[in-house]
N, C-alpha and C. Protein backbone atom coordinates (compact mmCIF):
# COMPACT_ATOMS: atom_id res chain seq x y z
N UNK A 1 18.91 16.30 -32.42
CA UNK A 1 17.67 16.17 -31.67
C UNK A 1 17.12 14.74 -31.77
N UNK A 2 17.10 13.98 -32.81
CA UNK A 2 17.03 12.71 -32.83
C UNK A 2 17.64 11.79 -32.07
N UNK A 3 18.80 12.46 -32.51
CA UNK A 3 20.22 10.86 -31.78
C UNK A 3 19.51 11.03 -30.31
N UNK A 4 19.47 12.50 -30.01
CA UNK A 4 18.80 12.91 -28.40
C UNK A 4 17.72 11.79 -27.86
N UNK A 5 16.68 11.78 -28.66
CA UNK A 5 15.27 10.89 -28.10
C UNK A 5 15.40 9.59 -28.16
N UNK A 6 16.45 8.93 -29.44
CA UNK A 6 16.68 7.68 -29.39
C UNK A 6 17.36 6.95 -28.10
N UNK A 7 17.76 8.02 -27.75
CA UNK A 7 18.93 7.28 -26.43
C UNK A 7 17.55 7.35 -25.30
N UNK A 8 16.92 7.70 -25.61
CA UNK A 8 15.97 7.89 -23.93
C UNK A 8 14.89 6.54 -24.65
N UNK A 9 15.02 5.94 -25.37
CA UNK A 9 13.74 5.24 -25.59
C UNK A 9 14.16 4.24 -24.73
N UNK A 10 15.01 3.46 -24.35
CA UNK A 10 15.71 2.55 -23.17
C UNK A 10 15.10 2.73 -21.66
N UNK A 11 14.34 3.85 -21.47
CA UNK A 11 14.26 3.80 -20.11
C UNK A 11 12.98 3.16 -19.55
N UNK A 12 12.93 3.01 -18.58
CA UNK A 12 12.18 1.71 -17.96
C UNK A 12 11.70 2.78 -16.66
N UNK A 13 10.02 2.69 -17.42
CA UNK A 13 9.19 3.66 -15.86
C UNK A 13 8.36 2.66 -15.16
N UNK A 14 8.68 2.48 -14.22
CA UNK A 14 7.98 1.43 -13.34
C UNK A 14 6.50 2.20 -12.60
N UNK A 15 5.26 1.35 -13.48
CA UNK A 15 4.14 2.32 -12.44
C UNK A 15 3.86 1.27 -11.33
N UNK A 16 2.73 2.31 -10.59
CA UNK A 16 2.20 1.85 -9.70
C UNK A 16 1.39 1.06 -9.86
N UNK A 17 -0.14 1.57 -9.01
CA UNK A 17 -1.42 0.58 -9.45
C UNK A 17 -2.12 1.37 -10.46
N UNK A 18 -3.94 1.95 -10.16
CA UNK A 18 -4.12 2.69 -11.51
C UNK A 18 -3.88 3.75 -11.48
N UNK A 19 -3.07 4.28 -11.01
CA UNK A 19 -2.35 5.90 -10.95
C UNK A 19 -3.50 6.69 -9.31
N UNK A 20 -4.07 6.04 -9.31
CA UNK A 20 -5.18 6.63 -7.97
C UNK A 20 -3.92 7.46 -7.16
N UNK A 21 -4.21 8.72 -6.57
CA UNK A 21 -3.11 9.02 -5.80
C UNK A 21 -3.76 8.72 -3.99
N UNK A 22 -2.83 8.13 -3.12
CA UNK A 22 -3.39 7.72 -1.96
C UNK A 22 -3.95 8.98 -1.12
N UNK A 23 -3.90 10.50 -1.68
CA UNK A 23 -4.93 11.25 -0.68
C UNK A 23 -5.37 12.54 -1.64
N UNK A 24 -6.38 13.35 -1.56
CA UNK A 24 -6.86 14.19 -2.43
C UNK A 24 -7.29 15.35 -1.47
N UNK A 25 -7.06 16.64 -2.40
CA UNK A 25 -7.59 18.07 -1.17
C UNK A 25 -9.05 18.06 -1.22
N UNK A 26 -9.33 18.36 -0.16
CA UNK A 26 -10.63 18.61 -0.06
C UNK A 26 -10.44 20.47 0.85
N UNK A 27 -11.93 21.38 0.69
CA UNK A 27 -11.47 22.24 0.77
C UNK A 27 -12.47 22.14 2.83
N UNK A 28 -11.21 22.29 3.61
CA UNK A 28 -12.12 22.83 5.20
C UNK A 28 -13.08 22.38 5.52
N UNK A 29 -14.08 23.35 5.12
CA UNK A 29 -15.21 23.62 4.84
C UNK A 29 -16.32 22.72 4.81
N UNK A 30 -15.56 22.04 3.75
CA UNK A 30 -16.39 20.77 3.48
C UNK A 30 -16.03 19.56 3.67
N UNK A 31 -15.25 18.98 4.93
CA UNK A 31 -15.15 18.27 5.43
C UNK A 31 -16.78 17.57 6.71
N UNK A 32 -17.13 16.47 6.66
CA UNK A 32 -17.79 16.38 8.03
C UNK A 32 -17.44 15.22 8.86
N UNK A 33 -18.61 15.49 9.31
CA UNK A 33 -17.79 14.69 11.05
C UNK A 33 -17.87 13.06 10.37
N UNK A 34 -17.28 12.07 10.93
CA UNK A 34 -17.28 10.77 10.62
C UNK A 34 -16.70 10.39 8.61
N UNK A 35 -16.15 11.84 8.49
CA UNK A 35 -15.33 11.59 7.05
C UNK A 35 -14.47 11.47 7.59
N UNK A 36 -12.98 10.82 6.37
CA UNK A 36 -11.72 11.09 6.53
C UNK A 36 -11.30 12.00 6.43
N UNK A 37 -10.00 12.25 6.55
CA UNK A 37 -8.70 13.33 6.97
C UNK A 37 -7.52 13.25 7.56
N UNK A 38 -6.40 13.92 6.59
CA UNK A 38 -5.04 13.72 7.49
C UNK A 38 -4.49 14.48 7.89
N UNK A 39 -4.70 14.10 9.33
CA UNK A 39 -3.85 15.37 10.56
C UNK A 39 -3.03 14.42 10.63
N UNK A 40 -2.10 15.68 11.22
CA UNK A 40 -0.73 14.95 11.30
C UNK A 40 0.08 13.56 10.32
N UNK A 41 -0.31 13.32 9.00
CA UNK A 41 0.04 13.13 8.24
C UNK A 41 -0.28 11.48 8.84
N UNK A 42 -1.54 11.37 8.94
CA UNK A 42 -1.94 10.11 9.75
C UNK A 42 -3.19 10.11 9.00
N UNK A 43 -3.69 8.88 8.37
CA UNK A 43 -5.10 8.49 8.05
C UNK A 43 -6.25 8.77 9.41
N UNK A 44 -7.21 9.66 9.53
CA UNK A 44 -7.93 9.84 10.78
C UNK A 44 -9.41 9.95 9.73
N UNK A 45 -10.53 9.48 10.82
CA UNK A 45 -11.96 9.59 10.79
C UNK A 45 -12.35 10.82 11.51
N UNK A 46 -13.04 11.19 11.33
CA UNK A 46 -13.06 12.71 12.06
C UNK A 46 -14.34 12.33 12.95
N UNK A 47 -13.96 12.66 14.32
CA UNK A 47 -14.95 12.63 15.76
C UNK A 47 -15.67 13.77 15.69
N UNK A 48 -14.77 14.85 15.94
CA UNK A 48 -15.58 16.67 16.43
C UNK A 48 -15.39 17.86 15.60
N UNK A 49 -16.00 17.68 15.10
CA UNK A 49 -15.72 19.58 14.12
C UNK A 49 -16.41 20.37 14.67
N UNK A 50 -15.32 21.99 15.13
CA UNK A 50 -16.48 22.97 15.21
C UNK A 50 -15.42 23.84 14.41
N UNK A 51 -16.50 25.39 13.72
CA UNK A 51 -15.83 26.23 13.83
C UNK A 51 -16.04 27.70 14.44
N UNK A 52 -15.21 28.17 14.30
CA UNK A 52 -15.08 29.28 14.98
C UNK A 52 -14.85 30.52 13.77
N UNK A 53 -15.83 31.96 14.44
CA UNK A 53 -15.68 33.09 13.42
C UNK A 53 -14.34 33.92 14.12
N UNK A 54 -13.32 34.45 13.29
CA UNK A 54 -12.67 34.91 13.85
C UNK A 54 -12.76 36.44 13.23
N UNK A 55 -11.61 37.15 13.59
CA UNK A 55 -11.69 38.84 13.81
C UNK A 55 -12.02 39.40 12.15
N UNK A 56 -12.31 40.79 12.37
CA UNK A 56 -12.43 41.69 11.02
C UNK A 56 -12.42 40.82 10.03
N UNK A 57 -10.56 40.58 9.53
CA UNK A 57 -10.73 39.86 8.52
C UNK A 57 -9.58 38.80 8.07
N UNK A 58 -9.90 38.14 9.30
CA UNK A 58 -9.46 36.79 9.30
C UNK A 58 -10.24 36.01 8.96
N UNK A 59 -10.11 34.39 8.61
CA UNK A 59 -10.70 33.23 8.04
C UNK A 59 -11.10 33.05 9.04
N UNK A 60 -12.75 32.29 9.30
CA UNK A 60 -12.98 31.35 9.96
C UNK A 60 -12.33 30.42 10.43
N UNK A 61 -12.18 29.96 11.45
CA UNK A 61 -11.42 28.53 11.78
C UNK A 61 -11.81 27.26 11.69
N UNK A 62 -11.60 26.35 11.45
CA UNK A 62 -12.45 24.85 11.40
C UNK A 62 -11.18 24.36 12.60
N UNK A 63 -12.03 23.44 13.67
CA UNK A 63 -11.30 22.67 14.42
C UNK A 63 -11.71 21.76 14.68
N UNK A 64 -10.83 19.90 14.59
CA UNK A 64 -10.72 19.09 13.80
C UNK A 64 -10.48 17.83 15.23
N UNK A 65 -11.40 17.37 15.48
CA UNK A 65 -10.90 15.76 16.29
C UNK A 65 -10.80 14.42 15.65
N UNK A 66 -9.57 14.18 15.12
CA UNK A 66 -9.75 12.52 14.65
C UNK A 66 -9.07 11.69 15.34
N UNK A 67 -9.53 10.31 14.89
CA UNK A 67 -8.70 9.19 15.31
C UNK A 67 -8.05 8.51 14.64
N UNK A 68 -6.88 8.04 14.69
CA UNK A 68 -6.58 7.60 13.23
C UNK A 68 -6.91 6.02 13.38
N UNK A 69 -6.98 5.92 11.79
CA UNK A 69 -7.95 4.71 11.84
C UNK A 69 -7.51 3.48 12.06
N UNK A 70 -6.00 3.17 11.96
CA UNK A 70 -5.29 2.22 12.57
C UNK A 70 -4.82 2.36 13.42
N UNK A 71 -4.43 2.88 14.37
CA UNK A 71 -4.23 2.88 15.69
C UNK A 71 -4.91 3.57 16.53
N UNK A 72 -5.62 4.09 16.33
CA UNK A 72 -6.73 4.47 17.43
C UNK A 72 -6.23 5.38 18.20
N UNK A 73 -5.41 6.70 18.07
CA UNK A 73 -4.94 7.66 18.45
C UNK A 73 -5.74 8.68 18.14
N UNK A 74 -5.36 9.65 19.00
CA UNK A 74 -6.18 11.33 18.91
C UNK A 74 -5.15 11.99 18.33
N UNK A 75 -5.65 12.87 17.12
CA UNK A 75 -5.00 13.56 16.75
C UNK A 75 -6.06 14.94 16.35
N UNK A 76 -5.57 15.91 16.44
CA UNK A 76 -5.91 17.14 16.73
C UNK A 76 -5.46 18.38 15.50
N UNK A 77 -6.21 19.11 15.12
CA UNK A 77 -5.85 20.22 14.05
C UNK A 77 -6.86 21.41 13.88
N UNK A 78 -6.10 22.20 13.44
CA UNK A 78 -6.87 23.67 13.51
C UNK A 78 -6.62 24.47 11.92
N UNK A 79 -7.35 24.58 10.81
CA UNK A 79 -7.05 25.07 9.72
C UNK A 79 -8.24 26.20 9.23
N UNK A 80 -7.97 26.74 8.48
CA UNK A 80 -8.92 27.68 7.88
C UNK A 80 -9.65 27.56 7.22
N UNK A 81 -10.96 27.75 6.63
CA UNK A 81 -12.49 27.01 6.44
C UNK A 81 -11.76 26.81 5.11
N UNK A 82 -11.44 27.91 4.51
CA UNK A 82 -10.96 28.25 3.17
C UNK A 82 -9.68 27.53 2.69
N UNK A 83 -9.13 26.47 3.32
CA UNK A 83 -8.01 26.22 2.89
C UNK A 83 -8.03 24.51 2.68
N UNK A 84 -7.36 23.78 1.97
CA UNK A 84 -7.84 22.34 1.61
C UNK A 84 -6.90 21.77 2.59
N UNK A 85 -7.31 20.55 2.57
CA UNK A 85 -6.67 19.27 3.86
C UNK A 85 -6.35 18.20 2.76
N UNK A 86 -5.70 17.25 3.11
CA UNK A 86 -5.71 16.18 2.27
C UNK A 86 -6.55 15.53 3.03
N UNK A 87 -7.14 14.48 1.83
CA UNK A 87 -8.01 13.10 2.46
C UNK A 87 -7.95 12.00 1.89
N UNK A 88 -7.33 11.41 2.98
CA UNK A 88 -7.28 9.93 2.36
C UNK A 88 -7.89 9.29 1.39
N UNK A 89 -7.75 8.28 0.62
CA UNK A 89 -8.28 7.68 -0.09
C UNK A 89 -8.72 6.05 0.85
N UNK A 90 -9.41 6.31 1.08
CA UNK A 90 -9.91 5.09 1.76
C UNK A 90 -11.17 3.59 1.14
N UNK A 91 -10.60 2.60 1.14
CA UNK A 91 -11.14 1.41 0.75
C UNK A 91 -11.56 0.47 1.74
N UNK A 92 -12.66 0.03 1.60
CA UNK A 92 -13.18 -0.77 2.54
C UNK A 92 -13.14 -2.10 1.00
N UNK A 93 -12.50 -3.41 1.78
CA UNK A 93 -12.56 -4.79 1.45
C UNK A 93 -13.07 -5.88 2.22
N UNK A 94 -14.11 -6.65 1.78
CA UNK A 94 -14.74 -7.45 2.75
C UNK A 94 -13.92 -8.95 1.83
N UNK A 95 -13.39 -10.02 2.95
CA UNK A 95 -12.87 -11.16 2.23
C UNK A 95 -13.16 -12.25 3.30
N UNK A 96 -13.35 -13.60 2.61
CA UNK A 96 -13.54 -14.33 3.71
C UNK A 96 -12.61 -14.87 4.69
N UNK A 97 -12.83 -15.23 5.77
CA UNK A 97 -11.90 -15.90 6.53
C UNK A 97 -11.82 -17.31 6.60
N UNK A 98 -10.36 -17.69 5.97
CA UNK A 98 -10.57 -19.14 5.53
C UNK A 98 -9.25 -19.88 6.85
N UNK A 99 -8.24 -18.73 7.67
CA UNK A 99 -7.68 -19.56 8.69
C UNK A 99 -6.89 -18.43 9.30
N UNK A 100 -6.52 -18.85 10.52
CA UNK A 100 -5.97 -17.79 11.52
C UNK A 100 -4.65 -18.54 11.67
N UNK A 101 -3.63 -18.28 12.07
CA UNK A 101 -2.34 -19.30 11.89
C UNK A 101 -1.89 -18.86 13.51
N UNK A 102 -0.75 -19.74 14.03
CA UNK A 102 -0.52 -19.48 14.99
C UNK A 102 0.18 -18.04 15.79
N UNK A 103 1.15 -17.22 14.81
CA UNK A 103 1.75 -16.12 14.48
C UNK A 103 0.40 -14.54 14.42
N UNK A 104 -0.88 -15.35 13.88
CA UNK A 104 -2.01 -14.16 14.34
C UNK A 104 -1.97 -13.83 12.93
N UNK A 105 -1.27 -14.37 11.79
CA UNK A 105 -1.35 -14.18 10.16
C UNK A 105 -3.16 -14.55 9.84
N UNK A 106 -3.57 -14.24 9.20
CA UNK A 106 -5.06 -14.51 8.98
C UNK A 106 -4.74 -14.71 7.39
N UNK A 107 -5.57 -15.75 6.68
CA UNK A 107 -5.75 -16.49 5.91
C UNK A 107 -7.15 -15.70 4.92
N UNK A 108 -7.16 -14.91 3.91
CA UNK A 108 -8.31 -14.49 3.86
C UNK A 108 -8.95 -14.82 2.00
N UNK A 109 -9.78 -14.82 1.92
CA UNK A 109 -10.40 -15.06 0.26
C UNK A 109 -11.52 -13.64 -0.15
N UNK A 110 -10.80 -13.14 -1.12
CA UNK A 110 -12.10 -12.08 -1.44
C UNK A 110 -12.72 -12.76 -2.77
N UNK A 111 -13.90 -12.17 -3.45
CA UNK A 111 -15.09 -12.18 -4.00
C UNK A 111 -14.51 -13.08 -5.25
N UNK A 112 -13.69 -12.80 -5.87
CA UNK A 112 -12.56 -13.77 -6.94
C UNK A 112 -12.09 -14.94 -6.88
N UNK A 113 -12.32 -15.45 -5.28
CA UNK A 113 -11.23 -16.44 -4.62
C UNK A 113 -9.96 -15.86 -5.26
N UNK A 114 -9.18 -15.09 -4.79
CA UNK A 114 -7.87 -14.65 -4.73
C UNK A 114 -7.61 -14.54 -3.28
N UNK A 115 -6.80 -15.59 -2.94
CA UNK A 115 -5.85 -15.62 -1.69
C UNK A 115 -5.17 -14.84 -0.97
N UNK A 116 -5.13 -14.49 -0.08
CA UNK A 116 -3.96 -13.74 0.57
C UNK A 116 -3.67 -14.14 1.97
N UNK A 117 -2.13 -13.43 2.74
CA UNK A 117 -2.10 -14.14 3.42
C UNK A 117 -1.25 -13.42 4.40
N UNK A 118 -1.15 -12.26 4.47
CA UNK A 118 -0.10 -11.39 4.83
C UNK A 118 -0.95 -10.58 5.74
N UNK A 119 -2.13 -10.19 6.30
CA UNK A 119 -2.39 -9.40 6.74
C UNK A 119 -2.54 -9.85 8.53
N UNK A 120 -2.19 -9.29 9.51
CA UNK A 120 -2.55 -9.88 10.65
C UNK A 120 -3.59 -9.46 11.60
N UNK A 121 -4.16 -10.43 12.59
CA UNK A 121 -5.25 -10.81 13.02
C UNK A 121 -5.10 -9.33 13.96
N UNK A 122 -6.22 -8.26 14.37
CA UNK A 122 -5.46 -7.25 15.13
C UNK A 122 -6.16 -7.36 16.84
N UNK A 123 -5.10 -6.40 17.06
CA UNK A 123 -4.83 -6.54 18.92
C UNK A 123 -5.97 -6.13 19.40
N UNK A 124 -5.74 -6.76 20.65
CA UNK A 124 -7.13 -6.72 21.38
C UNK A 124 -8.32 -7.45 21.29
N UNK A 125 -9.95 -6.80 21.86
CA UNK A 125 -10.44 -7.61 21.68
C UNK A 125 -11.49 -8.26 20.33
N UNK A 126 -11.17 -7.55 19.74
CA UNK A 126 -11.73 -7.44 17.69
C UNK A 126 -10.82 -8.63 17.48
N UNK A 127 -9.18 -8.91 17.51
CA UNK A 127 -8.92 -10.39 17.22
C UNK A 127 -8.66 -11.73 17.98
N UNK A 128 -9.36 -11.57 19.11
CA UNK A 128 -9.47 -12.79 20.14
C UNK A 128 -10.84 -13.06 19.98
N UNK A 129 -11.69 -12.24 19.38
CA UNK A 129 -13.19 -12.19 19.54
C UNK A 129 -13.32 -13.05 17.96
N UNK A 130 -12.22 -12.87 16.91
CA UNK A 130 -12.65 -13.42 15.65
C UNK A 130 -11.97 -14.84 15.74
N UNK A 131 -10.55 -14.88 16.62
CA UNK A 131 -10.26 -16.12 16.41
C UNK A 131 -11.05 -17.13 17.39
N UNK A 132 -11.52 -16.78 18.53
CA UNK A 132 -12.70 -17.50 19.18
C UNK A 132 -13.68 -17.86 18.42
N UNK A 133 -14.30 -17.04 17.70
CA UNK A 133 -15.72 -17.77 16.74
C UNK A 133 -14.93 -18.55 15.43
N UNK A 134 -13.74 -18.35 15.07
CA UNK A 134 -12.97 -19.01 13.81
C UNK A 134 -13.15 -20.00 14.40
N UNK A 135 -12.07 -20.45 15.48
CA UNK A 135 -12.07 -21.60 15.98
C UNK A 135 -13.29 -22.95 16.72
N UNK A 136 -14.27 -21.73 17.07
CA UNK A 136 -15.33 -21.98 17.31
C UNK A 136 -16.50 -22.90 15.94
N UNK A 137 -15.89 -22.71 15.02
CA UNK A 137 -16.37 -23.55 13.51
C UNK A 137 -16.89 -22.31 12.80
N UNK A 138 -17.12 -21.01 13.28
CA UNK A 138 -18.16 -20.26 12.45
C UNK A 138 -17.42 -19.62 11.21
N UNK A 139 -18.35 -19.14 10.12
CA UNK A 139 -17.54 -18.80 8.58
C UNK A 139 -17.84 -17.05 9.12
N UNK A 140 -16.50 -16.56 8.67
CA UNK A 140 -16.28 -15.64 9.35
C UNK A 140 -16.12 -14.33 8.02
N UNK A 141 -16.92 -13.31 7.52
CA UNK A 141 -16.34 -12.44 6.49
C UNK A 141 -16.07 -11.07 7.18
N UNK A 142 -14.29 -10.60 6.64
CA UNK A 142 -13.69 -9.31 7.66
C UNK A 142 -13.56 -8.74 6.81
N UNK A 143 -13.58 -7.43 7.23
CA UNK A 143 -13.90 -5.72 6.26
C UNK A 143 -12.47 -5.33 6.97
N UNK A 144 -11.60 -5.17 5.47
CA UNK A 144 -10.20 -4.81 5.92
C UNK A 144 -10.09 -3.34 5.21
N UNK A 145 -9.60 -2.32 6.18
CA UNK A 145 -9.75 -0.98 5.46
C UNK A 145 -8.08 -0.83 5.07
N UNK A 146 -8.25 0.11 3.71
CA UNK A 146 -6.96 0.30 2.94
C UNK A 146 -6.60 1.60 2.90
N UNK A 147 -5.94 2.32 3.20
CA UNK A 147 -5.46 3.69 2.93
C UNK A 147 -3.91 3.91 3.28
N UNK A 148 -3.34 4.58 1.96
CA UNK A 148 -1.76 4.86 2.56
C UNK A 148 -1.05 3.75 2.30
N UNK A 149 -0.98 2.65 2.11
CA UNK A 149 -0.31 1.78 2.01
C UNK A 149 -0.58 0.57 3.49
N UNK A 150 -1.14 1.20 3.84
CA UNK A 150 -2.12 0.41 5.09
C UNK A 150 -2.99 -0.25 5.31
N UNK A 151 -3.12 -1.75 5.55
CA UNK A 151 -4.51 -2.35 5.71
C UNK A 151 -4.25 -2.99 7.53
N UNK A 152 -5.57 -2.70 7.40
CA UNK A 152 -5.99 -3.42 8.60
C UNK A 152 -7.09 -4.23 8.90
N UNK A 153 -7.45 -4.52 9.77
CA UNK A 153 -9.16 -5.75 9.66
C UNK A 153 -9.60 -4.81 10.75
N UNK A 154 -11.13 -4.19 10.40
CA UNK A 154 -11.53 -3.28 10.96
C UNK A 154 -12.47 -3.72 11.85
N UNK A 155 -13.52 -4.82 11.05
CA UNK A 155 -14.36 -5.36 11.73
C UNK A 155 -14.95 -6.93 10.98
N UNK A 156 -16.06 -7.44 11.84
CA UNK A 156 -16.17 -8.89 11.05
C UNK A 156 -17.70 -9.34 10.99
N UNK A 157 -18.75 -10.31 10.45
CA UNK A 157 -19.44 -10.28 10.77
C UNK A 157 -19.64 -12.44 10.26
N UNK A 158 -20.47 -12.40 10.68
CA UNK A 158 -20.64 -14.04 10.51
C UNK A 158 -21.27 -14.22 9.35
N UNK A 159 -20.89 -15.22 8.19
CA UNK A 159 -21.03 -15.37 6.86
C UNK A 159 -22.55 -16.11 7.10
N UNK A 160 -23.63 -15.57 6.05
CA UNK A 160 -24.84 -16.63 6.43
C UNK A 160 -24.29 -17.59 5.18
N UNK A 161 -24.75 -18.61 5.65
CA UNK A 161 -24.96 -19.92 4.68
C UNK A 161 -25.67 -19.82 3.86
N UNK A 162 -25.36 -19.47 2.24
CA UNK A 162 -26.35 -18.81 0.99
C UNK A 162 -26.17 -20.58 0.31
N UNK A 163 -25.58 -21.84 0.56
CA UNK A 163 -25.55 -22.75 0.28
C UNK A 163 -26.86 -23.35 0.63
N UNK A 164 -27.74 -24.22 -1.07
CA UNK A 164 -28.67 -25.23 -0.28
C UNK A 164 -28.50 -26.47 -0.64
């Protein structure tokens, strides 16, 4: 039984971050409108909840309109009041905008000055609207949402000058 455990002390467990798991049950029920939720195995904000009473003695129904939050799709679901959903774990990060590159890579600094540089500027008019005022001279701070292994730049707002 010894020789047994000695041979396993060699092994090498690679973690993650702080063990957070990226989605948690929540039960139906207690979901509301403008929370998260994953239908269709998609990060979604929830638009429309209703439910519905159903027969003798069946569950109530909960029925479910989201969008998911990076691509802006409808996704649709129907579950029982009584039964849990997963829900995202969702992070909102605000960092500054220090450059937009030609490729649409965005250049960003959060609260630490820790750099990054990987995330890109997004489609439409949310990143023609930020690289216009970037370019335009203005200091720019973007709220990048995290869930799933997913970030995106959700929205932006103009940095006031706290410098005197």
């Amino acid at each position: 039984m010894a020789d047994n455990a000695a041979a396993h002390d060699d092994d090498d467990f690679q973690t993650g971050d702080a063990g957070a798991s990226e989605t948690y049950p929540q039960q139906c029920s207690a979901l509301r409108k403008n929370g998260y939720v994953m239908l269709k195995s998609r990060p979604c904000k929830i638009m429309e909840m209703s439910t519905s009473k159903t027969g003798k003695h069946g569950h109530a129904k909960v029925h479910m309109v989201g969008i998911d939050i990076f691509t802006g799709k409808k996704y649709e679901d129907i579950c029982p009041s009584t039964h849990n959903m997963s829900v995202p774990n969702v992070k909102r990060v605000e960092y500054s905008l220090i450059d937009v590159d030609t490729d649409g890579y965005v250049s960003l600094m959060d609260d630490s000055s820790e750099t990054r540089s990987d995330i890109k500027l997004p489609e439409g008019e949310l990143g023609q609207e930020i690289r216009a005022k970037f370019e335009g001279g203005e200091g720019l701070k973007v709220t990048v949402l995290q869930a799933l292994g997913e970030e995106a730049i959700m929205s932006y707002k103009i940095e006031q000058e706290s410098k005197k």
